[in-house]
C-alpha atoms as a PDB file:
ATOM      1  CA  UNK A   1      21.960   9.006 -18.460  1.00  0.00           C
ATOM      2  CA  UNK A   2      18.548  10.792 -17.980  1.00  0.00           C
ATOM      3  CA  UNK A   3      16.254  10.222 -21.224  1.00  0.00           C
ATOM      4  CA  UNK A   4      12.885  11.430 -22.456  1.00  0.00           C
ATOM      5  CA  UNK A   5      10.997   9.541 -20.238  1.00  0.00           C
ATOM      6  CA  UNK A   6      12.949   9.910 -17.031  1.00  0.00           C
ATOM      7  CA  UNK A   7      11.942  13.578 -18.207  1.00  0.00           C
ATOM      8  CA  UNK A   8       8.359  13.150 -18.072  1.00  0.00           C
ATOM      9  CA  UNK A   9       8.416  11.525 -14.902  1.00  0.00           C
ATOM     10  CA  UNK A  10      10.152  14.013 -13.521  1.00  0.00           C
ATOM     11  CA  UNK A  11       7.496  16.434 -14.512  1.00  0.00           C
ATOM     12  CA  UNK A  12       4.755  14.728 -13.333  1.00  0.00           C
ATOM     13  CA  UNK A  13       6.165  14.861 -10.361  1.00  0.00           C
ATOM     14  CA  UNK A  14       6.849  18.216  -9.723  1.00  0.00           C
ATOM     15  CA  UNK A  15       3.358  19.624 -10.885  1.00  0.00           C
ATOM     16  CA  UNK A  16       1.065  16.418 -10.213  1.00  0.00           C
ATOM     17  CA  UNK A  17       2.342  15.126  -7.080  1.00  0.00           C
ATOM     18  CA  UNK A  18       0.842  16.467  -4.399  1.00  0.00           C
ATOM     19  CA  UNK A  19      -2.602  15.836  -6.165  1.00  0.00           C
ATOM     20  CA  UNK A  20      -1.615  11.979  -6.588  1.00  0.00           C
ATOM     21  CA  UNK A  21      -0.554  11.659  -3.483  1.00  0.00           C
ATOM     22  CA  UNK A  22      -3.950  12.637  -2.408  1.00  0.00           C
ATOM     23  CA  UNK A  23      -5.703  10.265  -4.425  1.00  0.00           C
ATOM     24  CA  UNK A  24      -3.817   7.824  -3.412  1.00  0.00           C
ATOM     25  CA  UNK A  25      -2.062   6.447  -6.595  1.00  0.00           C
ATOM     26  CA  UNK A  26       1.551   5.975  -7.934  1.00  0.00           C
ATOM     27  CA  UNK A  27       2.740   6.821 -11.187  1.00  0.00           C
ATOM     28  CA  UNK A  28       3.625   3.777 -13.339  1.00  0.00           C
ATOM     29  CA  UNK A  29       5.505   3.776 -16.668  1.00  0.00           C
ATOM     30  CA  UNK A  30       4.686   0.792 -18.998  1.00  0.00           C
ATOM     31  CA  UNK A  31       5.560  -0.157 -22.181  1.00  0.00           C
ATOM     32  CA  UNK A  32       3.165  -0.937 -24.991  1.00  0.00           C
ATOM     33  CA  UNK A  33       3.323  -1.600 -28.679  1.00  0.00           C
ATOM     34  CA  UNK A  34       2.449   2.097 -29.839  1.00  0.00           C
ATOM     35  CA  UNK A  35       5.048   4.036 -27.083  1.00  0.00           C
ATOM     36  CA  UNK A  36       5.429   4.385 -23.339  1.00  0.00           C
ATOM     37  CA  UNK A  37       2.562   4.908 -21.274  1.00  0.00           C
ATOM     38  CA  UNK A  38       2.575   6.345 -17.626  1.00  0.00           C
ATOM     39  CA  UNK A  39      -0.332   5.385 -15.719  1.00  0.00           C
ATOM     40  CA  UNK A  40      -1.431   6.515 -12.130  1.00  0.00           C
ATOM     41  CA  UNK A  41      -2.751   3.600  -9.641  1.00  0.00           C
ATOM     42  CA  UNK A  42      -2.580   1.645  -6.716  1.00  0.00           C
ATOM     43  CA  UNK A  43      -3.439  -1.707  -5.698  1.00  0.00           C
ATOM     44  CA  UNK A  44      -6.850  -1.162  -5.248  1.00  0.00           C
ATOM     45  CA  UNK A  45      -7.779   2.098  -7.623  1.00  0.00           C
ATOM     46  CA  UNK A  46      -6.688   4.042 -10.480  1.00  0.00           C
ATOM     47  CA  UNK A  47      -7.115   7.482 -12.448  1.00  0.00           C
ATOM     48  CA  UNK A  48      -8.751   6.393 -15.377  1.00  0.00           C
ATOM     49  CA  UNK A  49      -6.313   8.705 -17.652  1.00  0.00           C
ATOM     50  CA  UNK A  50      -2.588   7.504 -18.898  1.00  0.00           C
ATOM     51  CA  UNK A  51      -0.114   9.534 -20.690  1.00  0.00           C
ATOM     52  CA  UNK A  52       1.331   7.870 -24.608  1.00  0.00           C
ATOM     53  CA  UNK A  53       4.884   8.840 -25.313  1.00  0.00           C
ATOM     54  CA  UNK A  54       5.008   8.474 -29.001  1.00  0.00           C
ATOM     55  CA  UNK A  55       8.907   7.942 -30.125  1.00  0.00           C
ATOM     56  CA  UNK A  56      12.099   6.782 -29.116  1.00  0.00           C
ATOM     57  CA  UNK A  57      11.697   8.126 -25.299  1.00  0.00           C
ATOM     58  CA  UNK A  58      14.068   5.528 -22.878  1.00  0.00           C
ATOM     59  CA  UNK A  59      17.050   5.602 -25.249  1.00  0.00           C
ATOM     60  CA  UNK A  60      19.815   7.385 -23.371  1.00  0.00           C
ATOM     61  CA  UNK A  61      19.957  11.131 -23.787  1.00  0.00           C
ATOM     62  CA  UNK A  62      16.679  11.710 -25.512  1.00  0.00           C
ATOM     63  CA  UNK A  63      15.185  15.339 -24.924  1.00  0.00           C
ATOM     64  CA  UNK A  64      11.736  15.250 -23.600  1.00  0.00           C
ATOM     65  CA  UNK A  65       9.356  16.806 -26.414  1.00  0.00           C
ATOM     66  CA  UNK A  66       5.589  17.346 -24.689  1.00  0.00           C
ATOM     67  CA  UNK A  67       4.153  17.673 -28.455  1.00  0.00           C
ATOM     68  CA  UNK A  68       4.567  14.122 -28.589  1.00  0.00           C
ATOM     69  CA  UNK A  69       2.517  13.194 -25.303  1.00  0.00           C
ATOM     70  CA  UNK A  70      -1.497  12.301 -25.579  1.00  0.00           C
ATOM     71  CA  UNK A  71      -3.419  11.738 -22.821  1.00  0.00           C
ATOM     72  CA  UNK A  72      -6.118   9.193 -22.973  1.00  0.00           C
ATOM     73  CA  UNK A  73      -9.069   9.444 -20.054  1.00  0.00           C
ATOM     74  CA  UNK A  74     -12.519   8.255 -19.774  1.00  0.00           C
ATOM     75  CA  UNK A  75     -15.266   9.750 -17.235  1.00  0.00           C
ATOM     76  CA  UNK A  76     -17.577   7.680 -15.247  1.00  0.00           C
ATOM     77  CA  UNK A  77     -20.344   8.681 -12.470  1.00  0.00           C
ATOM     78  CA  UNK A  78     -20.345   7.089  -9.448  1.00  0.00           C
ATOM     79  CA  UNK A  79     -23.653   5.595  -8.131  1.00  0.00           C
ATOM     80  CA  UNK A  80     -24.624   5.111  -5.182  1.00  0.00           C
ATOM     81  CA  UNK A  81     -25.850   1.517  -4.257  1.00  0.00           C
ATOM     82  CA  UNK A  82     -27.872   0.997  -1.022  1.00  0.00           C
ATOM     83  CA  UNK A  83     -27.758   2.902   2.280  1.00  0.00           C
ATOM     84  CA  UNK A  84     -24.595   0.723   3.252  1.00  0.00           C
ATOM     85  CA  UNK A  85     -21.658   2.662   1.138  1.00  0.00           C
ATOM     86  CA  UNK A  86     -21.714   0.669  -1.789  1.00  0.00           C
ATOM     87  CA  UNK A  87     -20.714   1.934  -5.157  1.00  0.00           C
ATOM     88  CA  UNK A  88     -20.805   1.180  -8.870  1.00  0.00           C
ATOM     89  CA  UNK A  89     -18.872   3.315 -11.803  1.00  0.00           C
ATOM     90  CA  UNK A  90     -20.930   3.956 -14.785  1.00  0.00           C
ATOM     91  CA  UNK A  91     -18.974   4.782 -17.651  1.00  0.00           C
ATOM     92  CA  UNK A  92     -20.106   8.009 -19.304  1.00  0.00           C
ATOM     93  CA  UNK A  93     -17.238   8.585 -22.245  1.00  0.00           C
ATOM     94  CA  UNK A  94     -14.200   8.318 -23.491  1.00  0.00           C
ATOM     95  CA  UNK A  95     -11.814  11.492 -24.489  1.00  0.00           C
ATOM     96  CA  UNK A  96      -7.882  12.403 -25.414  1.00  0.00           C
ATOM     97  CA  UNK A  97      -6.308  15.479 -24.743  1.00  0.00           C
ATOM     98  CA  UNK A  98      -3.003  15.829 -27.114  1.00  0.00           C
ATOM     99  CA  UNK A  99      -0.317  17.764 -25.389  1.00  0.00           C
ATOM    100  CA  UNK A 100       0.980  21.381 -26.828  1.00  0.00           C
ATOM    101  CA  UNK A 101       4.695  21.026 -26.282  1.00  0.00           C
ATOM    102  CA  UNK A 102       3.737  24.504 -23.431  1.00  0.00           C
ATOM    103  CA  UNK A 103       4.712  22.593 -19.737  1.00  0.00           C
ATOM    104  CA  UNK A 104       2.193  25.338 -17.956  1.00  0.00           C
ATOM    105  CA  UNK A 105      -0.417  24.838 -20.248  1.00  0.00           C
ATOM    106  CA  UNK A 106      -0.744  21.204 -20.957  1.00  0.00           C
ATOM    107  CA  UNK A 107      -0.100  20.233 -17.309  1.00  0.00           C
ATOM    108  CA  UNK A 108      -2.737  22.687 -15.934  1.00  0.00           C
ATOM    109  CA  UNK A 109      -5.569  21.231 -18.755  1.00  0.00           C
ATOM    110  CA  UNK A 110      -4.060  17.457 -17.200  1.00  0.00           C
ATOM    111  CA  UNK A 111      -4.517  18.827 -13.395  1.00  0.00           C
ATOM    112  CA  UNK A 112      -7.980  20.400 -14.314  1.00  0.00           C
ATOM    113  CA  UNK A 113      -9.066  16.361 -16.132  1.00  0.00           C
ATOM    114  CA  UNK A 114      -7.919  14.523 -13.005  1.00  0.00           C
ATOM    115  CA  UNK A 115      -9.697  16.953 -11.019  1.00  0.00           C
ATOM    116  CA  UNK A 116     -13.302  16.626 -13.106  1.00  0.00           C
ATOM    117  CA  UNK A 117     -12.706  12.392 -13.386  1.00  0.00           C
ATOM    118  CA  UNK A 118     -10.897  12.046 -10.006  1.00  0.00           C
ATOM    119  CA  UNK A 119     -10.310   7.700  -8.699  1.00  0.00           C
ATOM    120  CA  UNK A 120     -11.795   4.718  -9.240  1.00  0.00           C
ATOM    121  CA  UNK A 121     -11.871   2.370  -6.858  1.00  0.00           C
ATOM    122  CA  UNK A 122     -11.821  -0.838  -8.134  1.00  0.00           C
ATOM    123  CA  UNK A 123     -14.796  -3.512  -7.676  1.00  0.00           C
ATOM    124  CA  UNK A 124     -14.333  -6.181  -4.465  1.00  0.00           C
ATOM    125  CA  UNK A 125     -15.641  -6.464  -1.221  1.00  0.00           C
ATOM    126  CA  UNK A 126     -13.203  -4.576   0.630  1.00  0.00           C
ATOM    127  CA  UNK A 127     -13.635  -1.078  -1.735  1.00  0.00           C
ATOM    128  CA  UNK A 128     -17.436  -1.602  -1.377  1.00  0.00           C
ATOM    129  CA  UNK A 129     -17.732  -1.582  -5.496  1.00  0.00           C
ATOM    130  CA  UNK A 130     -19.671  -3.329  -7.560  1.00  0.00           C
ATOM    131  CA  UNK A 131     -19.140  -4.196 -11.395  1.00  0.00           C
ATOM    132  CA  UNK A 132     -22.987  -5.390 -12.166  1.00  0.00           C
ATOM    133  CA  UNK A 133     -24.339  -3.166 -14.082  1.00  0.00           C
ATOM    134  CA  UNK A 134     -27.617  -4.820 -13.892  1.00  0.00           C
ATOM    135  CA  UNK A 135     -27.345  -4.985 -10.008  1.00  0.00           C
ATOM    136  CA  UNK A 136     -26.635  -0.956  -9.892  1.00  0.00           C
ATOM    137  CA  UNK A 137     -29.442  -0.324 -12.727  1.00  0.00           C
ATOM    138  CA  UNK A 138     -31.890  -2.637 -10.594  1.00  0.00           C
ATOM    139  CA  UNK A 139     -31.441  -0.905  -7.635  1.00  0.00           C
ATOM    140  CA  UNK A 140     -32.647   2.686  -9.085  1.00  0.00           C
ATOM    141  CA  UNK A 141     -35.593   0.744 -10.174  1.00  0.00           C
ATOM    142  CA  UNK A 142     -36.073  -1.112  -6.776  1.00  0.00           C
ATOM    143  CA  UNK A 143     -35.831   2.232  -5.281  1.00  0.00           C
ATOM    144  CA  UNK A 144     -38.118   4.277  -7.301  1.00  0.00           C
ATOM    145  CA  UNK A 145     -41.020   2.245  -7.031  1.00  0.00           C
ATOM    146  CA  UNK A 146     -40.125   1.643  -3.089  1.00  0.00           C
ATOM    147  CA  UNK A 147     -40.146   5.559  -2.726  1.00  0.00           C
ATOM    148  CA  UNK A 148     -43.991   5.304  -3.625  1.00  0.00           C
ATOM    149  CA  UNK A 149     -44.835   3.309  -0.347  1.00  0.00           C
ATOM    150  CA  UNK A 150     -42.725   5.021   2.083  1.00  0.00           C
ATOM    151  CA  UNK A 151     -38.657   4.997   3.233  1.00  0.00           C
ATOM    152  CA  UNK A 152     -36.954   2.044   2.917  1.00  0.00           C
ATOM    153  CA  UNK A 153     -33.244   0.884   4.136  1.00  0.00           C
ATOM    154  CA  UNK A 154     -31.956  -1.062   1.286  1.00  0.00           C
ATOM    155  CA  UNK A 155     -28.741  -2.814   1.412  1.00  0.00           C
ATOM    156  CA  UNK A 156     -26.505  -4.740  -1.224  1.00  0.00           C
ATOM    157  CA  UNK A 157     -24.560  -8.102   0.578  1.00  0.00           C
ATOM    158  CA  UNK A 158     -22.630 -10.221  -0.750  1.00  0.00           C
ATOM    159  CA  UNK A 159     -22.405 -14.084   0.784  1.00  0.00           C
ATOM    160  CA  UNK A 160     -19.356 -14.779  -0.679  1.00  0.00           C
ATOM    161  CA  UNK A 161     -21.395 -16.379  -3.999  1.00  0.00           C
ATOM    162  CA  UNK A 162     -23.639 -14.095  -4.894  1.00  0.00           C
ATOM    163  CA  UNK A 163     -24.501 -10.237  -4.554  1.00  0.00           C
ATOM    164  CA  UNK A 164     -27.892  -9.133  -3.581  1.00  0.00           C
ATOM    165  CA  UNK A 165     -30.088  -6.258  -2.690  1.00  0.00           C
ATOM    166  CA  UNK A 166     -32.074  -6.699   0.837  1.00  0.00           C
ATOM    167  CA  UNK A 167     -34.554  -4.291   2.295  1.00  0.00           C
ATOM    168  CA  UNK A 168     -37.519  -5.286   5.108  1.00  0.00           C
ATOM    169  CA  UNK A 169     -41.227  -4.121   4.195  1.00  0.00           C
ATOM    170  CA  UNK A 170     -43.601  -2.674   6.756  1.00  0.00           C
ATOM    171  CA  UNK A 171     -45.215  -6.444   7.792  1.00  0.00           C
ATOM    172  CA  UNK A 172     -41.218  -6.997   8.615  1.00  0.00           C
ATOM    173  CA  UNK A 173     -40.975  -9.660   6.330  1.00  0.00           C
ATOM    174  CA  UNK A 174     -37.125  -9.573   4.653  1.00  0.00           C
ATOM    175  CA  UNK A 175     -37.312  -8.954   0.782  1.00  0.00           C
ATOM    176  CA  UNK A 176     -33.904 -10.322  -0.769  1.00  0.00           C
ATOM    177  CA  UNK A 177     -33.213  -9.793  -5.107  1.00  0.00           C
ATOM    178  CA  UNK A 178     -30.084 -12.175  -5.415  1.00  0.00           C
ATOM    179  CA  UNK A 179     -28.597 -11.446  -8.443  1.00  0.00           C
ATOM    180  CA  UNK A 180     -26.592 -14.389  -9.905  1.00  0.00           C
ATOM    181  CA  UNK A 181     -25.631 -15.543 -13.438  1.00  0.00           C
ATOM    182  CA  UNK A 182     -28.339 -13.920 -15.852  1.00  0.00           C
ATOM    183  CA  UNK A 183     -31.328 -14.396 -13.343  1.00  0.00           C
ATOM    184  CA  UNK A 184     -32.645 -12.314 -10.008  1.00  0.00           C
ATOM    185  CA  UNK A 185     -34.426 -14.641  -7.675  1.00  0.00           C
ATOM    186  CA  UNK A 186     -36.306 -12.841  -4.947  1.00  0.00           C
ATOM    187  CA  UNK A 187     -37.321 -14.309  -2.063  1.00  0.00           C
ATOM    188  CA  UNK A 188     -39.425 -13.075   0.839  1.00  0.00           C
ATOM    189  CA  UNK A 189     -38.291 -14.260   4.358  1.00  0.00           C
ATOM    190  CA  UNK A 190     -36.745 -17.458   2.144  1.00  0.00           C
ATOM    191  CA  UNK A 191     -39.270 -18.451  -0.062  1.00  0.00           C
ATOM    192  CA  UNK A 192     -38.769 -18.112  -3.486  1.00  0.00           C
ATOM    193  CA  UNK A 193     -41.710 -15.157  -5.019  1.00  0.00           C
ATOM    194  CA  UNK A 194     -40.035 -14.871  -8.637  1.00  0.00           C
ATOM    195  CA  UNK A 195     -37.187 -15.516 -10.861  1.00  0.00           C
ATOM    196  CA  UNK A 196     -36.388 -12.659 -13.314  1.00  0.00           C
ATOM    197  CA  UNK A 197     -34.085 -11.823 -16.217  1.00  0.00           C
ATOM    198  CA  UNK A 198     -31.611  -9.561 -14.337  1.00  0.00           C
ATOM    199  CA  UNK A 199     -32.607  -6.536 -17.005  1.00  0.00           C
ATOM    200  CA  UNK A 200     -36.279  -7.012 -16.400  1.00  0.00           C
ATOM    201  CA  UNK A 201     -36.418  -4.084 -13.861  1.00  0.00           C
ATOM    202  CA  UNK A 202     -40.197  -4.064 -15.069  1.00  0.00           C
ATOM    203  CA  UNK A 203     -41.069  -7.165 -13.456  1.00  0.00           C
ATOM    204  CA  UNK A 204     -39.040  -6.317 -10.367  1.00  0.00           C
ATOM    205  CA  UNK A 205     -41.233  -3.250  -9.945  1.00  0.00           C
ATOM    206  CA  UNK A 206     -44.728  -4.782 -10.412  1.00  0.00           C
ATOM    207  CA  UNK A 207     -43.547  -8.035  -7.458  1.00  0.00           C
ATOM    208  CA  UNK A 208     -42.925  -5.106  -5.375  1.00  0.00           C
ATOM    209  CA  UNK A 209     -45.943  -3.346  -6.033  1.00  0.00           C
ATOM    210  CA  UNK A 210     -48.561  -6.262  -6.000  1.00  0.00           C
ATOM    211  CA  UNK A 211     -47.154  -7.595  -2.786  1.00  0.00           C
ATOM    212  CA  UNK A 212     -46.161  -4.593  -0.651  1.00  0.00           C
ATOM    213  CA  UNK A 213     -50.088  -3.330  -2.149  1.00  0.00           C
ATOM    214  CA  UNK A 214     -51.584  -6.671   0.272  1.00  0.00           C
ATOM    215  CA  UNK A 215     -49.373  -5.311   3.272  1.00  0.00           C
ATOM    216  CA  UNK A 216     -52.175  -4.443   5.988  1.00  0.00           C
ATOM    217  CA  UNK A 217     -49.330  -2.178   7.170  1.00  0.00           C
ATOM    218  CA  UNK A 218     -49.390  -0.107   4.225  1.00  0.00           C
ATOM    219  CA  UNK A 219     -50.899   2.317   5.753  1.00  0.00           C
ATOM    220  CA  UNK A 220     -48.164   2.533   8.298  1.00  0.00           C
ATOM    221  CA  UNK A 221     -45.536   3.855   6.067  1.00  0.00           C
END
């Protein structure tokens, strides 16, 4: 016997599908202490928005009431790390949306929120996503004071240990800020040139600046 939430699904379906499918996600229903939630994700990313079913919605024969549905979502910006496709999600805010009980209405204000937040991929190797923070907040640094000397390729790797940002200055010589723990070492083709605290984007800047400053190539760039 169809119920409240066999309802909603149904629903979903019929005026989110196509727009899922697209992303890339399934819709799953879960149950948690305060109602039944439907989420929308796949193995490796998610909308970050999920639909609360307050009430009794899985007994048999309960009528699907959309006054009773809240949608939770939060928004993040996606930024771009290195010239090699790499990404980290910044999250910007959180927000609910709590449903009118009017199926046209309330599903056209859910389309328009997926729309505006879209997927999130989520962090590994294979996605090319990050979750340092200070990694993603380094690199803008990095890159702004870079930007002053000329155009540089950087990169973020990962050796299986540790992630890192890698770029080659105009002499040639390989600049790598291996961020592991609570500490950046950089090293210049190998050799250790400073240990920072990985929010000390200050300190990053001024290595960069005194030794790329010495480069007789400077004027190359």
């Amino acid at each position: 016997m169809k119920n409240a939430l066999s309802g909603l699904l149904n629903v979903i379906d019929e005026r989110l599908g196509p727009k899922l499918r697209e992303l890339g996600v399934n819709v799953k229903p879960r149950r948690m202490t305060a109602g039944q939630v439907v989420a929308f994700e796949a193995k490796d990313r998610h909308v970050p928005l999920e639909i609360m079913v307050q009430g009794s919605v899985i007994l048999p024969g309960t009528a699907l009431d959309l006054s009773n549905c809240i949608a939770y979502f939060e928004r993040s910006e996606a930024i771009n790390i290195g010239n090699n496709g790499w990404t980290y999600y910044e999250h910007v805010t959180n927000a609910s949306y709590r449903f009118t009980g009017d199926v046209d209405h309330d599903f056209e204000q859910v389309a328009a929120i997926i729309e505006k937040i879209g997927v999130v991929r989520h962090p590994g190797v294979k996605n090319r996503v990050t979750k340092n923070r200070d990694l993603a907040m380094a690199y803008e640094s990095i890159s702004d004071r870079l930007s002053l000397y000329g155009n540089f390729e950087i990169e973020h790797s990962w050796d299986g240990k540790a992630e890192a940002l890698e770029f080659d200055d105009a002499s040639g010589s390989k600049w790598r800020f291996e961020f592991a723990s609570s500490r950046v070492k950089v090293m210049i083709d190998g050799k250790t040139a400073g240990l920072f605290d990985s929010a000390d984007r200050y300190g990053m800047q001024d290595l960069i600046s005194a030794r790329i400053q010495q480069s007789p190539n400077l004027s190359g760039w």
